[in-house]
Protein backbone atom coordinates (compact mmCIF):
# COMPACT_ATOMS: atom_id res chain seq x y z
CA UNK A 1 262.52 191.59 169.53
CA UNK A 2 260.79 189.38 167.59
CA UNK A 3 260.01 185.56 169.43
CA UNK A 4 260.09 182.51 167.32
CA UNK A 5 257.57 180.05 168.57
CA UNK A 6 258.51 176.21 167.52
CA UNK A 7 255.15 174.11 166.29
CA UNK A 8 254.99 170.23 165.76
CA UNK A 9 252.57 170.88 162.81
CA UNK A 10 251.27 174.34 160.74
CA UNK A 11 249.54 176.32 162.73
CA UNK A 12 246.56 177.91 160.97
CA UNK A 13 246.88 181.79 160.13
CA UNK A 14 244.63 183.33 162.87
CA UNK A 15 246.73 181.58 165.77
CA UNK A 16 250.18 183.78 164.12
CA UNK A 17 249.89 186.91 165.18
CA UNK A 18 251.43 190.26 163.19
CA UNK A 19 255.37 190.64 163.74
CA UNK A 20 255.42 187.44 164.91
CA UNK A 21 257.61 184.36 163.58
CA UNK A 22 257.17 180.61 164.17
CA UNK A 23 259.32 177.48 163.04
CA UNK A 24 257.15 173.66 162.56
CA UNK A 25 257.88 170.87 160.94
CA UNK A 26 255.56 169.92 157.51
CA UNK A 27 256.68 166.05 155.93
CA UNK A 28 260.11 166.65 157.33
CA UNK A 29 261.00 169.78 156.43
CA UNK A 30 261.51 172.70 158.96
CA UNK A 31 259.43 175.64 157.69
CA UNK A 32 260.03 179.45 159.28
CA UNK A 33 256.71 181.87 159.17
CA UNK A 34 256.55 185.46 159.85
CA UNK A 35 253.22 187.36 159.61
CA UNK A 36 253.80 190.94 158.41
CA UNK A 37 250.95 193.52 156.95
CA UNK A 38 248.77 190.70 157.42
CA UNK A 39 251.20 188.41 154.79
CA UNK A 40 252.84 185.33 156.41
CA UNK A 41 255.73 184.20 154.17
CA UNK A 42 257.14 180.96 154.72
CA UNK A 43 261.04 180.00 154.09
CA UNK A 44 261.39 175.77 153.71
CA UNK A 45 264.86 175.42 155.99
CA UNK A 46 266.96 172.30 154.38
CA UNK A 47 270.46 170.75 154.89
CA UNK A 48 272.62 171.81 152.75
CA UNK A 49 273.36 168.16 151.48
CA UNK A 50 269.64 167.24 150.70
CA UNK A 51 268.88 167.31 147.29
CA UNK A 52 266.40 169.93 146.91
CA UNK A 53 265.94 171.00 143.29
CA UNK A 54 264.09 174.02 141.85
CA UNK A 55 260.86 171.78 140.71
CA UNK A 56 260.64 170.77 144.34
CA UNK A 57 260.53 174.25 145.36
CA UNK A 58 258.42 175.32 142.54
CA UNK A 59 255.83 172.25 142.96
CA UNK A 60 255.70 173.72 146.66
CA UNK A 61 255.24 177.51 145.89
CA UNK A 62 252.26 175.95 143.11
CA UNK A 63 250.52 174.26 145.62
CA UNK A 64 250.82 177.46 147.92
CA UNK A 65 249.48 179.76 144.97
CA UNK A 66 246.63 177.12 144.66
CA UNK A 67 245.42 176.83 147.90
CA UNK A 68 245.82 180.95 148.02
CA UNK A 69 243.65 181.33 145.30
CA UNK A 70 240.60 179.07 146.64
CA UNK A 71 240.93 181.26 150.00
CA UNK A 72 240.61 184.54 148.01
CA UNK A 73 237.63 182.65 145.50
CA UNK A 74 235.80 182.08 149.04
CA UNK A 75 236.45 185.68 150.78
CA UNK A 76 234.81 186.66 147.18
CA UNK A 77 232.60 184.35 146.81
């Protein structure tokens, strides 16, 4: 069974551990984390009646991609 760990803010990546899944909150949105194969993917969790449109989402994912890529430009570095 997999144990879902609640956090006031992100925790970094080494303190979520593979198979593991936590929940925090990030400028008032509840974000769900699970680390698998070394991956953590992150679901934003909204009420339904918030108005959360796709460039919202897509502004999010952008700035995830971005600060992805200047952790893999360091590992290479």
């Amino acid at each position: 069974m997999i144990e879902d760990n609640f956090f006031r803010t992100r925790p970094s990546s080494e303190n979520i551990q593979e198979g593991d899944s936590v929940t925090f909150l990030e400028r008032g949105n509840l974000i769900r984390a699970e680390k698998r194969q070394g991956v953590i993917y992150e679901s934003i969790l909204k009420e339904n009646d918030t108005k959360n449109d796709i460039s919202v989402v897509r502004q999010e994912l952008l700035k995830e991609i971005n600060f992805l890529r200047r952790r893999i430009e360091k590992l290479e570095g």
